[in-house]
PDB file of N, CA and C in Angstrom:
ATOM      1  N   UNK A   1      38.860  74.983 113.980  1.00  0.00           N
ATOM      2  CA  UNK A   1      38.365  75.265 112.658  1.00  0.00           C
ATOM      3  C   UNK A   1      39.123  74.406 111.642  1.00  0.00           C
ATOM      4  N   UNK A   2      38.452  73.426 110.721  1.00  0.00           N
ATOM      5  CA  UNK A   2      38.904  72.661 109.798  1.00  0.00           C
ATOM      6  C   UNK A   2      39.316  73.469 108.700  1.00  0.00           C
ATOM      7  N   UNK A   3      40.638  73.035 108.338  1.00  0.00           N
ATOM      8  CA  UNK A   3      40.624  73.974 106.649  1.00  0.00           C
ATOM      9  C   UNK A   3      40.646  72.970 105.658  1.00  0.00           C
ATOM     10  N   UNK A   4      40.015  72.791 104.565  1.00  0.00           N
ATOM     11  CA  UNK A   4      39.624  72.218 103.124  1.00  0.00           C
ATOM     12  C   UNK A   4      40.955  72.514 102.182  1.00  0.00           C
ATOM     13  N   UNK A   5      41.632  72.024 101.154  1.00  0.00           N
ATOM     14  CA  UNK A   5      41.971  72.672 100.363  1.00  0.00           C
ATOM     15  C   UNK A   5      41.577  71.615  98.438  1.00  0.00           C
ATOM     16  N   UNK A   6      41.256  72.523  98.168  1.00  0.00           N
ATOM     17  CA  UNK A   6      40.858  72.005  96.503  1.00  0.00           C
ATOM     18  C   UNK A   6      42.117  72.276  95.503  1.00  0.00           C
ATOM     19  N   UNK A   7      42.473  71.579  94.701  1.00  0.00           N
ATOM     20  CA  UNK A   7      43.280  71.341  94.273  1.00  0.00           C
ATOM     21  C   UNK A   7      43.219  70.793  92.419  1.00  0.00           C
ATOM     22  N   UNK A   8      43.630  71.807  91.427  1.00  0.00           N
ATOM     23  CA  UNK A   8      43.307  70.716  90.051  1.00  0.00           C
ATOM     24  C   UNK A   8      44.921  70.866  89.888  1.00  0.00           C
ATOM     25  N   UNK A   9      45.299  70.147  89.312  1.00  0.00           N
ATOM     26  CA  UNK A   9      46.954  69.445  88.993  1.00  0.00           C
ATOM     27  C   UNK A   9      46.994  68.668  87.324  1.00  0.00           C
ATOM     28  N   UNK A  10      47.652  70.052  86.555  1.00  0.00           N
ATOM     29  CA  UNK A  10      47.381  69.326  84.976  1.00  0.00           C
ATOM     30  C   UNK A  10      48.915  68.648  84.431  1.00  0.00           C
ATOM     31  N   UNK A  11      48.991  67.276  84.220  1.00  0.00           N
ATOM     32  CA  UNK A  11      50.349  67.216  83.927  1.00  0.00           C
ATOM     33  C   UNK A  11      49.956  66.187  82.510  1.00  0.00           C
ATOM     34  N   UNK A  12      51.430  65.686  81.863  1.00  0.00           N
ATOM     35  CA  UNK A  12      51.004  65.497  80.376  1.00  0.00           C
ATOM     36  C   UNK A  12      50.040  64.436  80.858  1.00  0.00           C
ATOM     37  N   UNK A  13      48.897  64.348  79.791  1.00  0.00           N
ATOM     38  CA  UNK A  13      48.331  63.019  79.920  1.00  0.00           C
ATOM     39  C   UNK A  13      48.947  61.828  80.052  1.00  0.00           C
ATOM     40  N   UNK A  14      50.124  61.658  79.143  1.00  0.00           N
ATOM     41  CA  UNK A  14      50.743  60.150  79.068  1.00  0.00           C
ATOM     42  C   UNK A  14      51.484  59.746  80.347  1.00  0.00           C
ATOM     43  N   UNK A  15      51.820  60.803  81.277  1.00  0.00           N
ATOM     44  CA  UNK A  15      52.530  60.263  82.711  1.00  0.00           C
ATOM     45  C   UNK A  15      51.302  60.701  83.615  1.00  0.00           C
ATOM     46  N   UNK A  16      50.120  61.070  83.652  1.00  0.00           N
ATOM     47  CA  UNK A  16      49.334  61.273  84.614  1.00  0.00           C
ATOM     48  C   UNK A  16      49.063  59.854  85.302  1.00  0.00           C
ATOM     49  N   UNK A  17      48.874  59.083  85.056  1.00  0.00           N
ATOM     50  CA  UNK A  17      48.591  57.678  85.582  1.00  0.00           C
ATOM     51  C   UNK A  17      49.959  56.721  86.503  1.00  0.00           C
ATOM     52  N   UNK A  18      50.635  57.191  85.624  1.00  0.00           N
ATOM     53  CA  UNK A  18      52.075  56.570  86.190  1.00  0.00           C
ATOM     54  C   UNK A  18      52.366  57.700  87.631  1.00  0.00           C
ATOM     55  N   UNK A  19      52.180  59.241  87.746  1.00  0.00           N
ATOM     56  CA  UNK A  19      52.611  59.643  88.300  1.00  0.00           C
ATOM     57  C   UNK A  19      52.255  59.377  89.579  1.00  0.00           C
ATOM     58  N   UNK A  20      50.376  59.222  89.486  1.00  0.00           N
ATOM     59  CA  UNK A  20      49.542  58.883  90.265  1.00  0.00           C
ATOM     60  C   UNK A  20      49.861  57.409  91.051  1.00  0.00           C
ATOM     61  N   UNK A  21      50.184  56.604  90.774  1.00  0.00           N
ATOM     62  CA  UNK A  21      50.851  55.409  91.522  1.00  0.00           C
ATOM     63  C   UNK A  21      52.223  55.722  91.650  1.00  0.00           C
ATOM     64  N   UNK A  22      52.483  56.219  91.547  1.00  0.00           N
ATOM     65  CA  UNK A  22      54.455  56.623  91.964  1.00  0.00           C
ATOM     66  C   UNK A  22      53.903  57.114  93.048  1.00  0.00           C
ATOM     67  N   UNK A  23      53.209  58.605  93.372  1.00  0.00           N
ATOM     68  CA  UNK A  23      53.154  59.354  94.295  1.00  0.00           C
ATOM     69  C   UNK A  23      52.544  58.630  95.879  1.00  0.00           C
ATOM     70  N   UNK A  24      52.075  57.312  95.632  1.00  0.00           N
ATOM     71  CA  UNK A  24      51.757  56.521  96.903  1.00  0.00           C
ATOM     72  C   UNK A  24      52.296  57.147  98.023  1.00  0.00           C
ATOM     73  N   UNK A  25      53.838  57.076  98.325  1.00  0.00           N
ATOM     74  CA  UNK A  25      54.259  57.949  99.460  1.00  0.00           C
ATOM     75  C   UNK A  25      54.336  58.345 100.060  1.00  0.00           C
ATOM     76  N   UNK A  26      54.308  59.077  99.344  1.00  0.00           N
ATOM     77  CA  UNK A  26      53.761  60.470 100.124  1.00  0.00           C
ATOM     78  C   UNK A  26      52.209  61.016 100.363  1.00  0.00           C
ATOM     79  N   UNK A  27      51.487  59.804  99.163  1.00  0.00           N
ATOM     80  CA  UNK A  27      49.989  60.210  99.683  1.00  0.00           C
ATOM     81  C   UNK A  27      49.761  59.522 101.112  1.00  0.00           C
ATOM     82  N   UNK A  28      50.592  58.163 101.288  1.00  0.00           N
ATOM     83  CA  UNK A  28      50.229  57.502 102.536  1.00  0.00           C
ATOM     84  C   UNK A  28      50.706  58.342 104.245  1.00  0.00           C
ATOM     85  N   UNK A  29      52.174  59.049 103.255  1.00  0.00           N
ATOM     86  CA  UNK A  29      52.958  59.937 104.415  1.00  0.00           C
ATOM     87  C   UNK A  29      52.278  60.926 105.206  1.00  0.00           C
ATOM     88  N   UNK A  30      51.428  61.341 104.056  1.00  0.00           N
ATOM     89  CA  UNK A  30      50.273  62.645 104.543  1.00  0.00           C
ATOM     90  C   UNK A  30      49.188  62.204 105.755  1.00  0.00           C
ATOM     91  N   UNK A  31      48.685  61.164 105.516  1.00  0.00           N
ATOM     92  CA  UNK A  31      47.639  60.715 105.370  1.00  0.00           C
ATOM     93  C   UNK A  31      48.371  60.346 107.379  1.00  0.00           C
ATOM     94  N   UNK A  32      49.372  59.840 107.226  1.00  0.00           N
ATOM     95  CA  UNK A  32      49.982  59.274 108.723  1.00  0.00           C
ATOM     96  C   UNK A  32      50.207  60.796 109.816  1.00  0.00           C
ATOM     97  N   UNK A  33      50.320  61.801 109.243  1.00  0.00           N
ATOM     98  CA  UNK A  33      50.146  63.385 110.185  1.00  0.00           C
ATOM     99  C   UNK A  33      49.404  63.776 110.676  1.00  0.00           C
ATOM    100  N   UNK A  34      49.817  64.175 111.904  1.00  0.00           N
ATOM    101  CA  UNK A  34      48.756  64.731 113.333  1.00  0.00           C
ATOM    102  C   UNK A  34      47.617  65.549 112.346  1.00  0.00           C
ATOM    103  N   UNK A  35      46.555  65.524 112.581  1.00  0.00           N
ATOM    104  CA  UNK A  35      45.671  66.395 112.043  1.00  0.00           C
ATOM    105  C   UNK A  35      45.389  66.453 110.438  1.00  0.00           C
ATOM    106  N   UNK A  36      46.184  65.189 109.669  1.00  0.00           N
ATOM    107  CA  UNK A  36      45.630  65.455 108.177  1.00  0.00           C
ATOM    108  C   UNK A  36      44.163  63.832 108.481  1.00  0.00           C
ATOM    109  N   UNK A  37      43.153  64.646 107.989  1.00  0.00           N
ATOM    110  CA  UNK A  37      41.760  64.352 108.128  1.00  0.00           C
ATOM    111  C   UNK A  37      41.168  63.471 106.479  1.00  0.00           C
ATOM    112  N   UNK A  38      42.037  63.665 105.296  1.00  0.00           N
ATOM    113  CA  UNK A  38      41.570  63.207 104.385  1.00  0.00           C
ATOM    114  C   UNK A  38      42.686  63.763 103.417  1.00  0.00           C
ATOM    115  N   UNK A  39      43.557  62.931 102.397  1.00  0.00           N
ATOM    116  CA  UNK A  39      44.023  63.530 101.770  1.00  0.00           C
ATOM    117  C   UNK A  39      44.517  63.099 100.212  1.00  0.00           C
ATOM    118  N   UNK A  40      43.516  63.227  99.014  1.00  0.00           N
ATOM    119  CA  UNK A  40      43.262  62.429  98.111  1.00  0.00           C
ATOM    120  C   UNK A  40      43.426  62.980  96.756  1.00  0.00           C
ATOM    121  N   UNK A  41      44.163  62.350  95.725  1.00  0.00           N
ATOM    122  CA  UNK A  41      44.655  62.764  94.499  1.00  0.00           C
ATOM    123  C   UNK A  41      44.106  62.176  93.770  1.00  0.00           C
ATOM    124  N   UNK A  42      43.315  62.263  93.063  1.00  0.00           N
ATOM    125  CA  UNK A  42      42.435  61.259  91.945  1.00  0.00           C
ATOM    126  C   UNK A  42      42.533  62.116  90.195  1.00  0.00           C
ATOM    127  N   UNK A  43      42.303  60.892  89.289  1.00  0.00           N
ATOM    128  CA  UNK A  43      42.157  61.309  88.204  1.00  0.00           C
ATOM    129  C   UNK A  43      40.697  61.804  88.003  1.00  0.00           C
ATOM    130  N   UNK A  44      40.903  62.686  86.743  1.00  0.00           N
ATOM    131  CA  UNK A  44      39.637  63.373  86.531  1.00  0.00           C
ATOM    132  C   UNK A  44      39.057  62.066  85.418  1.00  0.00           C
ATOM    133  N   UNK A  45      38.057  62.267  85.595  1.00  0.00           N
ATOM    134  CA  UNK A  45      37.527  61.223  84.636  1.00  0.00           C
ATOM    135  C   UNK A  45      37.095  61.754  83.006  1.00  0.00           C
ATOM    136  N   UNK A  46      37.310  62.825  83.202  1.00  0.00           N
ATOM    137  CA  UNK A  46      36.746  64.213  82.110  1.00  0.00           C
ATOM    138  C   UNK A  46      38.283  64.307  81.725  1.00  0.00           C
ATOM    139  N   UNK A  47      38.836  64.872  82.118  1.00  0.00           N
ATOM    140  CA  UNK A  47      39.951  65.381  81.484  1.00  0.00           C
ATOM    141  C   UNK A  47      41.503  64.155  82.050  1.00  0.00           C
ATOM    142  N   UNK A  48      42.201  64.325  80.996  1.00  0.00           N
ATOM    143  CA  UNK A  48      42.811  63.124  80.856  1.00  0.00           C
ATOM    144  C   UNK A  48      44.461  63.908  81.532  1.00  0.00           C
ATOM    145  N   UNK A  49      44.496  64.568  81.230  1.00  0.00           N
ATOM    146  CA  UNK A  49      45.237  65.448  82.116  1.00  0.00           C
ATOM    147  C   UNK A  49      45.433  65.549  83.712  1.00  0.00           C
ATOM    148  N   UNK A  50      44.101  65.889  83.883  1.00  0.00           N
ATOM    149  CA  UNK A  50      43.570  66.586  85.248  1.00  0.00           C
ATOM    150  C   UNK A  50      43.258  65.362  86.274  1.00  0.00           C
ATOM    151  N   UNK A  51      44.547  65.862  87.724  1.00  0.00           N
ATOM    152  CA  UNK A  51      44.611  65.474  89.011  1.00  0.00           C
ATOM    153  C   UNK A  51      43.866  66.168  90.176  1.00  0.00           C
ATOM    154  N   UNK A  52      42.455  65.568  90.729  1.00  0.00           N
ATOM    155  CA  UNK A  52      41.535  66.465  91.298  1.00  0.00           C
ATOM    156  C   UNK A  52      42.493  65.998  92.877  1.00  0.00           C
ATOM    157  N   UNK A  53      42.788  67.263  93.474  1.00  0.00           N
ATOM    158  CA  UNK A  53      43.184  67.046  94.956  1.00  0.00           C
ATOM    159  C   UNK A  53      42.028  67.554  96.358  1.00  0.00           C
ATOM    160  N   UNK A  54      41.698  66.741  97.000  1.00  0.00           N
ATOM    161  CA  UNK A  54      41.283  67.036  98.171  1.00  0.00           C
ATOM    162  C   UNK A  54      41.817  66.596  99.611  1.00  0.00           C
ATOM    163  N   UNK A  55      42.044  67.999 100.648  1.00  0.00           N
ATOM    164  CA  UNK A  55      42.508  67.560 101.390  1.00  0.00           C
ATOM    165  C   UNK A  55      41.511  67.944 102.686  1.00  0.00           C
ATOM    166  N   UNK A  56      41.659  67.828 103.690  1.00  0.00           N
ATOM    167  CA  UNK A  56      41.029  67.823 105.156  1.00  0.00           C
ATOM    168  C   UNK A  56      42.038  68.015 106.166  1.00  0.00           C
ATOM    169  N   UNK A  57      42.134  69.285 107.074  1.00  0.00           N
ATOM    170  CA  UNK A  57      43.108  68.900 108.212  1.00  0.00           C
ATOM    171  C   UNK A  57      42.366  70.047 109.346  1.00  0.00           C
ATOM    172  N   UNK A  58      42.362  69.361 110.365  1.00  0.00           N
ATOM    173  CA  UNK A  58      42.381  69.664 111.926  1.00  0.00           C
ATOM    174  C   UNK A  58      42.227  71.190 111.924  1.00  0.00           C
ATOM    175  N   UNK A  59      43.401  71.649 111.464  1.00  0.00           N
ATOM    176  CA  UNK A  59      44.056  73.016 112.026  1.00  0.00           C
ATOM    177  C   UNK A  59      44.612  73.815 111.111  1.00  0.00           C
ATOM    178  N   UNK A  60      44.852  75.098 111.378  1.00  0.00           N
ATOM    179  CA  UNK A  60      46.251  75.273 110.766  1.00  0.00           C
ATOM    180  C   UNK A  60      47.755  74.946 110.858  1.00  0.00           C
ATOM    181  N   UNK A  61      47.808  74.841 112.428  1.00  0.00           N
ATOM    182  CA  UNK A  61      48.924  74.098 112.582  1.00  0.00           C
ATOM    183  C   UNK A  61      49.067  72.650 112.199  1.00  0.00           C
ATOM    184  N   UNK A  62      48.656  71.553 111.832  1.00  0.00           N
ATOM    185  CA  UNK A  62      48.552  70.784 111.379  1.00  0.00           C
ATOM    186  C   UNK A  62      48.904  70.722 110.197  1.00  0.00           C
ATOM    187  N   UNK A  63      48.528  71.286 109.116  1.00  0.00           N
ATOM    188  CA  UNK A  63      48.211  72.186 107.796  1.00  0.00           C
ATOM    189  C   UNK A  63      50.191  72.639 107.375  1.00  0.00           C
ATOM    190  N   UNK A  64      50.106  73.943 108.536  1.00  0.00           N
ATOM    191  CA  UNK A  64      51.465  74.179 108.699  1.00  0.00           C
ATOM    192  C   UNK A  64      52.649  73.007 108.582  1.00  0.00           C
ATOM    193  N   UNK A  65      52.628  72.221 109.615  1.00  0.00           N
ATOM    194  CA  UNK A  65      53.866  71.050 109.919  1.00  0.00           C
ATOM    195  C   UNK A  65      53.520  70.248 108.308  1.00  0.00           C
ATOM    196  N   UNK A  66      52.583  70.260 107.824  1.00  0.00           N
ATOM    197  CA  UNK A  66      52.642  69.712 106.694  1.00  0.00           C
ATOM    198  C   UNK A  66      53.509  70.512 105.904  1.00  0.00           C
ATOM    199  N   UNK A  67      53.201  71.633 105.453  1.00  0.00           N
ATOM    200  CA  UNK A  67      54.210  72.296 104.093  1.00  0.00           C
ATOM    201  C   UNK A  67      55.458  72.481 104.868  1.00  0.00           C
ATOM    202  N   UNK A  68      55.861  72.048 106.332  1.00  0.00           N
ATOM    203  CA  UNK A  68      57.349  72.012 106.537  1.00  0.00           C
ATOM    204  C   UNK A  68      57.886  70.717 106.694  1.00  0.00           C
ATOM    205  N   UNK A  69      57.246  69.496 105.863  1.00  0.00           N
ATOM    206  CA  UNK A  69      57.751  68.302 105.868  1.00  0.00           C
ATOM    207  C   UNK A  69      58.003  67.495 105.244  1.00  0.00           C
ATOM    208  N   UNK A  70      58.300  66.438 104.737  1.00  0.00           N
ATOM    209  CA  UNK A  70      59.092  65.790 103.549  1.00  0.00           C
ATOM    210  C   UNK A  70      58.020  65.221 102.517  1.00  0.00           C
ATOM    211  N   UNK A  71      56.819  65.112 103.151  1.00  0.00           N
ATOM    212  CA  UNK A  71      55.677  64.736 102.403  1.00  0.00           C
ATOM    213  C   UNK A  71      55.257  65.774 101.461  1.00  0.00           C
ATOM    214  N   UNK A  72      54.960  66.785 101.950  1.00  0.00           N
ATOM    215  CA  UNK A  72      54.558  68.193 101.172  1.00  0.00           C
ATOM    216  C   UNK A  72      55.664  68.007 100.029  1.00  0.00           C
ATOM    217  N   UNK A  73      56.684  68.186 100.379  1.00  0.00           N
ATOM    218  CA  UNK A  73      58.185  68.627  99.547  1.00  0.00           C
ATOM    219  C   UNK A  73      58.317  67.354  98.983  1.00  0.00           C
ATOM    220  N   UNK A  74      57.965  66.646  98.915  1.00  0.00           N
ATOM    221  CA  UNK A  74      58.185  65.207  98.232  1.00  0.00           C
ATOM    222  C   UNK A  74      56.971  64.904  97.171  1.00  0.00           C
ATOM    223  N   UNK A  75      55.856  65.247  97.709  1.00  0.00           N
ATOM    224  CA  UNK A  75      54.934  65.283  96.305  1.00  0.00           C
ATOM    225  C   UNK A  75      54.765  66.284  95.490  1.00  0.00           C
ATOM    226  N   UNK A  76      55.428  67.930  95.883  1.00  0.00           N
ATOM    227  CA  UNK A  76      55.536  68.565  95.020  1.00  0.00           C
ATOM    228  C   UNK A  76      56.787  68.784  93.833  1.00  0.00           C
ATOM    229  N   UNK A  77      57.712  67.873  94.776  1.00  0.00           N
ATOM    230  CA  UNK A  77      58.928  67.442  93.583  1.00  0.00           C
ATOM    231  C   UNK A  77      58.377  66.456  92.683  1.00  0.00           C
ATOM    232  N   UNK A  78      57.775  65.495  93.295  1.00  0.00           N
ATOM    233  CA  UNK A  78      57.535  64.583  92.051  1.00  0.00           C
ATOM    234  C   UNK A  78      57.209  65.106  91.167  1.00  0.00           C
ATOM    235  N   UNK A  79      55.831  65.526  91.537  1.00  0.00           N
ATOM    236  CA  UNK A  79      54.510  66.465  90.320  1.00  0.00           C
ATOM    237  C   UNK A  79      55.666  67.416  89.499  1.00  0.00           C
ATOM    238  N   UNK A  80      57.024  68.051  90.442  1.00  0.00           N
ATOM    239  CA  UNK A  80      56.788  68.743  88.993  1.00  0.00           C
ATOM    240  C   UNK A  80      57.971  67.920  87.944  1.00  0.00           C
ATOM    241  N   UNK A  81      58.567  66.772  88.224  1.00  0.00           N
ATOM    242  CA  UNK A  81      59.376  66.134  87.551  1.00  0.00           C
ATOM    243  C   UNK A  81      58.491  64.879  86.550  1.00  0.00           C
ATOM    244  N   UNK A  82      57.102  65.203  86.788  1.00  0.00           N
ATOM    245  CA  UNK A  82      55.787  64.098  85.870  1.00  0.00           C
ATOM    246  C   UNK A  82      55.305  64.896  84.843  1.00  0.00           C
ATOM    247  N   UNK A  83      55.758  65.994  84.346  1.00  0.00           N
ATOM    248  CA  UNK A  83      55.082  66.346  83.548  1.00  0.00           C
ATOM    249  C   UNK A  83      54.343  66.910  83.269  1.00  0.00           C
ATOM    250  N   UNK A  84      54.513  68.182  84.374  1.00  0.00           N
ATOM    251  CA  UNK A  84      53.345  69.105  84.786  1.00  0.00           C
ATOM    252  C   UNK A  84      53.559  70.463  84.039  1.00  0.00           C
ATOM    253  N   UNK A  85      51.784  70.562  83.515  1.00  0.00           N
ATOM    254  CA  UNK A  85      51.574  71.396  82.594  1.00  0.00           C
ATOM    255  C   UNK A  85      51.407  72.828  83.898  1.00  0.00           C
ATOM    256  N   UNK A  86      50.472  72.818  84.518  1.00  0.00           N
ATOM    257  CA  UNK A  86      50.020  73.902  85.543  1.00  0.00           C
ATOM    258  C   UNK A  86      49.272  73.348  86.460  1.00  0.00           C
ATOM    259  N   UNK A  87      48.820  74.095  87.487  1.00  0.00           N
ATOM    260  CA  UNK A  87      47.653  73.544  88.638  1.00  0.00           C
ATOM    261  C   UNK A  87      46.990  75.215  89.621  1.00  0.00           C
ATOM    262  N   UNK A  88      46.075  74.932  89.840  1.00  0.00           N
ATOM    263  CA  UNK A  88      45.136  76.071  90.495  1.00  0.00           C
ATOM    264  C   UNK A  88      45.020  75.132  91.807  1.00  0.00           C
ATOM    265  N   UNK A  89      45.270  75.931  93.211  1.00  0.00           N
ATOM    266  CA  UNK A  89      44.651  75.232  94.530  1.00  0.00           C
ATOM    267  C   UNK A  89      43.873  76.798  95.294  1.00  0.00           C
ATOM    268  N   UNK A  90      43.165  75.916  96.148  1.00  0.00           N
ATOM    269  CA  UNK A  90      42.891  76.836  97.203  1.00  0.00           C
ATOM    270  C   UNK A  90      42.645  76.418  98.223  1.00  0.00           C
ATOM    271  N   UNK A  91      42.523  76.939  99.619  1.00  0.00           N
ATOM    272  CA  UNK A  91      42.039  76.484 100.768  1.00  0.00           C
ATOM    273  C   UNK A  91      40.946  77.639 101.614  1.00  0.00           C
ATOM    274  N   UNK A  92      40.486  76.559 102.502  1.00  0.00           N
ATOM    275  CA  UNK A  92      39.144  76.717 102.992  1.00  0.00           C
ATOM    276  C   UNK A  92      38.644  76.718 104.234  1.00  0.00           C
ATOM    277  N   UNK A  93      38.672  77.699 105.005  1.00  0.00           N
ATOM    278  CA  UNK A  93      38.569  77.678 106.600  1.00  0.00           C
ATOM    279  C   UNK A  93      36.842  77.190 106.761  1.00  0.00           C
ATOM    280  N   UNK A  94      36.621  76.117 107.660  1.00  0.00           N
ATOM    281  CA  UNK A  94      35.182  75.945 107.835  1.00  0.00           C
ATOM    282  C   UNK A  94      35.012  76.100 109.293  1.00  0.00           C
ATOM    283  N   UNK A  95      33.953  76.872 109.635  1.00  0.00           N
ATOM    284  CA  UNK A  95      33.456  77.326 110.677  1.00  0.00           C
ATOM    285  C   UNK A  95      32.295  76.542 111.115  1.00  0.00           C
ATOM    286  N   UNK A  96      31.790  75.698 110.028  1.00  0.00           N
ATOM    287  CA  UNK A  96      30.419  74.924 110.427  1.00  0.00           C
ATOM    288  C   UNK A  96      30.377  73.684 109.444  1.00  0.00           C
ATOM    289  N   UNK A  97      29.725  72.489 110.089  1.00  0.00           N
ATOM    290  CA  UNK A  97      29.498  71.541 108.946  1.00  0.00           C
ATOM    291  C   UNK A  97      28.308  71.064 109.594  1.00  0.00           C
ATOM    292  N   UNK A  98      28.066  70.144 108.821  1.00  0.00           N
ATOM    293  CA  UNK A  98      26.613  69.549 109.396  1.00  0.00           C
ATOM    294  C   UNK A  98      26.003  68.632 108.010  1.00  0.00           C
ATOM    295  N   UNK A  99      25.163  67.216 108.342  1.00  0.00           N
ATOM    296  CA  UNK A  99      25.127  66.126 107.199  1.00  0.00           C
ATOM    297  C   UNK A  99      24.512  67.030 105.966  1.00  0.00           C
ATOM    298  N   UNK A 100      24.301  66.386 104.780  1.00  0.00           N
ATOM    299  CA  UNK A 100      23.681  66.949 103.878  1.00  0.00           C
ATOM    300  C   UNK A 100      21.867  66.578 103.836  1.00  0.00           C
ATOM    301  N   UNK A 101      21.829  65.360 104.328  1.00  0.00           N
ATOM    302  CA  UNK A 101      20.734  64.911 104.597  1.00  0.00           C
ATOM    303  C   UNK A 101      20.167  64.918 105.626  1.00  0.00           C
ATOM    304  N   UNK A 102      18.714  65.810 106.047  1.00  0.00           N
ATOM    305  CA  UNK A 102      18.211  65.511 106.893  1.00  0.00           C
ATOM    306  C   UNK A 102      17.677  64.293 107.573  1.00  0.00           C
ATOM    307  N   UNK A 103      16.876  64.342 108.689  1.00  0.00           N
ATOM    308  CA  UNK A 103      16.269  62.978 109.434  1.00  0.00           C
ATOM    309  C   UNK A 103      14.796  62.263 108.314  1.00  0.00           C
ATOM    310  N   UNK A 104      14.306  63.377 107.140  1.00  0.00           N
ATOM    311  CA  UNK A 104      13.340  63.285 106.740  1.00  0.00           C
ATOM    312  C   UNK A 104      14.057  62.538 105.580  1.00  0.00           C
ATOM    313  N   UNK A 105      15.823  62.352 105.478  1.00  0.00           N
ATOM    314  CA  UNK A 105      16.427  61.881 103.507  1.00  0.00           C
ATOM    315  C   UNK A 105      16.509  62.365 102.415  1.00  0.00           C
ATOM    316  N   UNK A 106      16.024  63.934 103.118  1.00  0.00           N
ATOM    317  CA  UNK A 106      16.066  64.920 102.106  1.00  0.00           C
ATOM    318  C   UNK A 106      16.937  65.918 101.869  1.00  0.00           C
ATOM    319  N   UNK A 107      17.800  66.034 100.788  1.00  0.00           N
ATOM    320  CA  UNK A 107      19.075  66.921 100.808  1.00  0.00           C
ATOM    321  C   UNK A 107      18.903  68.384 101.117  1.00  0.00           C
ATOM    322  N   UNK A 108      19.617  68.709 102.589  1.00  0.00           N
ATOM    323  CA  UNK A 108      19.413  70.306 102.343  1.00  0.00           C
ATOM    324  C   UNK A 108      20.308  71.207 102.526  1.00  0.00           C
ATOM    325  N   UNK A 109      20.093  72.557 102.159  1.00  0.00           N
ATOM    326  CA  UNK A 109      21.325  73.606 101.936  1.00  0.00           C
ATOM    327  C   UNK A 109      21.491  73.790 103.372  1.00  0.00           C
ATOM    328  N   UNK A 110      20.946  73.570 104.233  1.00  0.00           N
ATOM    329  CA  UNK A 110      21.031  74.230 106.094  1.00  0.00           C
ATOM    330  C   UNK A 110      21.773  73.337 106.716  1.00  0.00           C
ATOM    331  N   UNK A 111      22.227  74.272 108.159  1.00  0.00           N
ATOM    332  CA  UNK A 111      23.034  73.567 108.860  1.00  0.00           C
ATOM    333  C   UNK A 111      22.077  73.251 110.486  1.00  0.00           C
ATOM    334  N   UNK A 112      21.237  73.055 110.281  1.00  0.00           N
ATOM    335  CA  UNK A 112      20.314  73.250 111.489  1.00  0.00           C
ATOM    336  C   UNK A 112      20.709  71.700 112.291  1.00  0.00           C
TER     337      UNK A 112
END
């Protein structure tokens, strides 16, 4: 079972950009762990503040060895030494996926 996690990350506007290329790192560090599947920090294009996070991993154990490793603990020191106002996350156990587009090119809500 894949778990998702969503992520908004508000820090001052004037170091959001700088923080975002500092944090390379550890985005690449993540990205090199058994079972991390996707793991991406982007600016919001709306809010000048706002760091949209998405991640992807394998497992929970996967997931796990992450928040016990220098990557986890290394981008959450940065973030909070950039200027961070607050942040909301959550994560997401998926039991099913399947394309968005059918064979016909047509977007649908089913997993058939």
């Amino acid at each position: 079972m894949k778990i998702l996690i969503a992520a908004q990350i508000d820090l001052e506007p004037e170091q959001r950009d700088q923080a975002l290329q500092s944090a390379r790192p550890w985005i690449e560090g993540a990205l090199s762990q058994r079972g991390c599947l996707h793991y991406e920090f982007s600016p919001d294009p709306f809010n000048p503040s706002r760091i949209n996070v998405f991640e992807e991993w394998t497992d929970a154990q996967a997931l796990a060895a992450h928040f016990a490793g220098p990557h986890y603990a290394g981008m959450r020191d940065h973030l909070g030494k950039s200027g961070l106002i607050g942040a909301a996350s959550r994560k997401y156990s998926v039991d099913r996926e399947g394309p968005v587009y059918g064979a016909d090119g047509l977007a649908t809500p089913g997993f058939d």
